[in-house]
N, C-alpha and C. Protein backbone atom coordinates (compact mmCIF):
# COMPACT_ATOMS: atom_id res chain seq x y z
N UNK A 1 41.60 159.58 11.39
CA UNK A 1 42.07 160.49 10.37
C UNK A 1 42.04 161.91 10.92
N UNK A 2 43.38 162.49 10.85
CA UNK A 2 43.41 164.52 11.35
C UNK A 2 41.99 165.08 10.71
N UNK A 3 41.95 166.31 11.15
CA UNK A 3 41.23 167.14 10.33
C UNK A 3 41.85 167.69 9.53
N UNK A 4 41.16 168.13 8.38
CA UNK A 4 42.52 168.80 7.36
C UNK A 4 41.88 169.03 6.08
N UNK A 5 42.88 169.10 5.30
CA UNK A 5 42.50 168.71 3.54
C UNK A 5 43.76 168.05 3.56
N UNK A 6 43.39 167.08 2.61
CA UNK A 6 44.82 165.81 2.05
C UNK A 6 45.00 165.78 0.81
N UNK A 7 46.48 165.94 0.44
CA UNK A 7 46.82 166.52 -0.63
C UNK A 7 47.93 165.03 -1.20
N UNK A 8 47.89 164.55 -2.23
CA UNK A 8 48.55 163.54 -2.47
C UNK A 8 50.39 164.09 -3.11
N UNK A 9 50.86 163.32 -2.44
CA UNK A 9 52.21 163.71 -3.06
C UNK A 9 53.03 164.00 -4.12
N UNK A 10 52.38 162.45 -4.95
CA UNK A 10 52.58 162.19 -6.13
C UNK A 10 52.09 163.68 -7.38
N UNK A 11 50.71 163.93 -7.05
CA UNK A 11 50.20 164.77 -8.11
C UNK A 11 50.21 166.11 -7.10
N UNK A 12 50.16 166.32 -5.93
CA UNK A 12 50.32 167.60 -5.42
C UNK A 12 48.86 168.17 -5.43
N UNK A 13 47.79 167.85 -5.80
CA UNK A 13 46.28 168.06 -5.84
C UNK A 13 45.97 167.08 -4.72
N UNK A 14 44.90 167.66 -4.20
CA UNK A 14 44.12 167.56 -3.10
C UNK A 14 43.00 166.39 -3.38
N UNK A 15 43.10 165.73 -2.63
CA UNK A 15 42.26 164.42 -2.62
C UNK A 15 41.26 164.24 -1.38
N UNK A 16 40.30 163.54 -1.60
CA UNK A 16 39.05 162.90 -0.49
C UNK A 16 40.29 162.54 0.47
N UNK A 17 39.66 162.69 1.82
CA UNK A 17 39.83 161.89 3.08
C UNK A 17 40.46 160.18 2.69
N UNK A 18 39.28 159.73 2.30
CA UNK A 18 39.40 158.17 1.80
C UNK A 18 40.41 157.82 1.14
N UNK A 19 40.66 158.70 -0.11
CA UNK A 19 42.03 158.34 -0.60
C UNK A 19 43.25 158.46 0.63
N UNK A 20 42.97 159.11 1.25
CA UNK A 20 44.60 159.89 2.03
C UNK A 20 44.60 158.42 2.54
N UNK A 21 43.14 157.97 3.44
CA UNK A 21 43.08 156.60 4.46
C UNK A 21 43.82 156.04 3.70
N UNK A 22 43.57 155.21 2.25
CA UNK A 22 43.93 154.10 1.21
C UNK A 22 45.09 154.18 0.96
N UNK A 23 46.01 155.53 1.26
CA UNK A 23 47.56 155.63 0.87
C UNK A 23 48.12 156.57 1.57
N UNK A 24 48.11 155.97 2.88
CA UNK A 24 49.27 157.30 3.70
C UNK A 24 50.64 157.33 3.45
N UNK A 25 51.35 156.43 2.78
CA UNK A 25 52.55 156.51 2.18
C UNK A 25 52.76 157.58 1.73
N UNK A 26 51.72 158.56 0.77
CA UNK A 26 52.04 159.67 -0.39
C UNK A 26 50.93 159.83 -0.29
N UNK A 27 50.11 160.58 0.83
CA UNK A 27 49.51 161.85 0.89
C UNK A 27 49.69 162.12 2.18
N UNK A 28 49.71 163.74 2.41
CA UNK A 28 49.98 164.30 3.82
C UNK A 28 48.04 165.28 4.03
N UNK A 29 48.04 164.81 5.13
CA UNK A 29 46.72 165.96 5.95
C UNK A 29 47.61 167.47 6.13
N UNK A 30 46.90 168.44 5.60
CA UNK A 30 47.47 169.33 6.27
C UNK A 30 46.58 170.22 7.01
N UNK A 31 46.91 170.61 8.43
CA UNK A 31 45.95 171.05 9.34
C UNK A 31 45.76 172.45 8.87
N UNK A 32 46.52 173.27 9.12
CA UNK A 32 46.09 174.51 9.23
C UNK A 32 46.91 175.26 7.60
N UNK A 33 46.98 176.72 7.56
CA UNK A 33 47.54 177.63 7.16
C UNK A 33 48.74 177.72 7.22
N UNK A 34 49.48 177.85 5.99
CA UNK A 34 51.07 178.24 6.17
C UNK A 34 51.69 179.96 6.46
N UNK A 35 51.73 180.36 7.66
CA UNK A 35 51.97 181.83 7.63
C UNK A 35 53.10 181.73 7.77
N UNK A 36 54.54 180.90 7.80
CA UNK A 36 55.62 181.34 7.12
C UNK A 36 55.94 181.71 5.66
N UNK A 37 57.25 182.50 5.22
CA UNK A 37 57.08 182.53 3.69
C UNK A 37 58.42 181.66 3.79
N UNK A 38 58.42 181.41 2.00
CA UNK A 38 59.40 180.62 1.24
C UNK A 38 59.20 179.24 0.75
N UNK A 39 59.61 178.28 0.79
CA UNK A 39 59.86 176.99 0.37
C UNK A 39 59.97 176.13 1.38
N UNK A 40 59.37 175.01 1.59
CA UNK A 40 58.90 174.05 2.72
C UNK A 40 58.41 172.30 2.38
N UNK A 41 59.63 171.82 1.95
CA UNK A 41 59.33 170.34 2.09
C UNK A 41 59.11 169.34 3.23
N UNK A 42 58.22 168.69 2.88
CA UNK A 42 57.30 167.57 3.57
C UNK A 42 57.46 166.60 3.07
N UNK A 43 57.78 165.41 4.33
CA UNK A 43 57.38 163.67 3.88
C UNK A 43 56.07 163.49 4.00
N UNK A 44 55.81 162.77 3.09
CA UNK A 44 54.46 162.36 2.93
C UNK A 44 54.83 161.06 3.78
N UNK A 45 55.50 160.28 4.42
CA UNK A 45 56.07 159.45 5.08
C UNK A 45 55.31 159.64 7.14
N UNK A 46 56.44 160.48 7.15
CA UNK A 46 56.09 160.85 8.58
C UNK A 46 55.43 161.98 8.85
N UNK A 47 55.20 162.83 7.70
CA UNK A 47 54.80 164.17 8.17
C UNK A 47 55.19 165.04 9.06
N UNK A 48 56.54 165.16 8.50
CA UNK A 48 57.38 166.11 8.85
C UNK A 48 58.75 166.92 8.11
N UNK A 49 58.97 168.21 8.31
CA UNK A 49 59.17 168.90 7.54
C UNK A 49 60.87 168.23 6.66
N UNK A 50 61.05 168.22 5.74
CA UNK A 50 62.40 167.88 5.52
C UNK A 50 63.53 168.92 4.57
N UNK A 51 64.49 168.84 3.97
CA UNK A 51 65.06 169.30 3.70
C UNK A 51 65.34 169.43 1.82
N UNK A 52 65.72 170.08 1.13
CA UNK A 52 65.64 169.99 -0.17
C UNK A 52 66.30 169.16 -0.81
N UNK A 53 67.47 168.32 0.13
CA UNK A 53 68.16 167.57 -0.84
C UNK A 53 67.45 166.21 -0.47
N UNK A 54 66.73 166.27 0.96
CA UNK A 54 66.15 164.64 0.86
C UNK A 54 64.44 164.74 -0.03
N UNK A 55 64.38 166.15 -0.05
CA UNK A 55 62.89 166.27 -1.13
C UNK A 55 63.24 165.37 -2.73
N UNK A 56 64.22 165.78 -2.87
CA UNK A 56 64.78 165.63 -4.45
C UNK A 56 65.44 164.19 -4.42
N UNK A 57 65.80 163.43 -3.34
CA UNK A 57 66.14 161.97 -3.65
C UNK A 57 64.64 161.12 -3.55
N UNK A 58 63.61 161.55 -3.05
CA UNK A 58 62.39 160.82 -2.55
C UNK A 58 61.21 162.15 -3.19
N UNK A 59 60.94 162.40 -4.58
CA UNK A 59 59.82 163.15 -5.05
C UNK A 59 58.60 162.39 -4.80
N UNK A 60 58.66 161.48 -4.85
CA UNK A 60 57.17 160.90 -4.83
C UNK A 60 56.75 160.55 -3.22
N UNK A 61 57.61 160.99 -2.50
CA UNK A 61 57.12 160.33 -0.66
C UNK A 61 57.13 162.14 -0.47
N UNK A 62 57.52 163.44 -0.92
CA UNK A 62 57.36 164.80 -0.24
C UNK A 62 56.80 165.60 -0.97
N UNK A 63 56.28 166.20 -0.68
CA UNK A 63 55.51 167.60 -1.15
C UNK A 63 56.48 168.64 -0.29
N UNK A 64 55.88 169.67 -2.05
CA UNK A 64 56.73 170.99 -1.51
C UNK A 64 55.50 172.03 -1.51
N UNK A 65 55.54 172.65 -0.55
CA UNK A 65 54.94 173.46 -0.07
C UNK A 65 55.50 175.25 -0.28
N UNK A 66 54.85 176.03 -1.39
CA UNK A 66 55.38 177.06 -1.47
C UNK A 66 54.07 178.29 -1.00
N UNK A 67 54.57 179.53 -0.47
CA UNK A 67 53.78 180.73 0.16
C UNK A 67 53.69 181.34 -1.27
């Protein structure tokens, strides 16, 4: 498991380690600090950054990440 805090997709609140283990489908680790600004979707899938129209066909696999 990364180091991090793990934040579940579904509810967007931050969850134990253990949960993230029990469902990596829909929660992402996130390592560090966001020092870009704006709007920033994530698969909770692969963990990696995606785009707003595949955020909005798949809400429950991305988190949006706002500064």
């Amino acid at each position: 498991m990364p180091k991090g805090h793990s934040r579940s997709s579904i509810s967007g609140r931050y969850i134990p380690a253990a949960a993230a283990a029990r469902h990596p489908k829909t929660s992402v680790t996130e390592s560090g600090s966001n020092h870009s600004s704006g709007v920033h979707h994530r698969s909770a899938i692969s963990g990696l950054f995606i785009n707003s129209a595949a955020a909005a066909r798949h809400p429950k696999t991305s988190l949006t990440e706002r500064d």
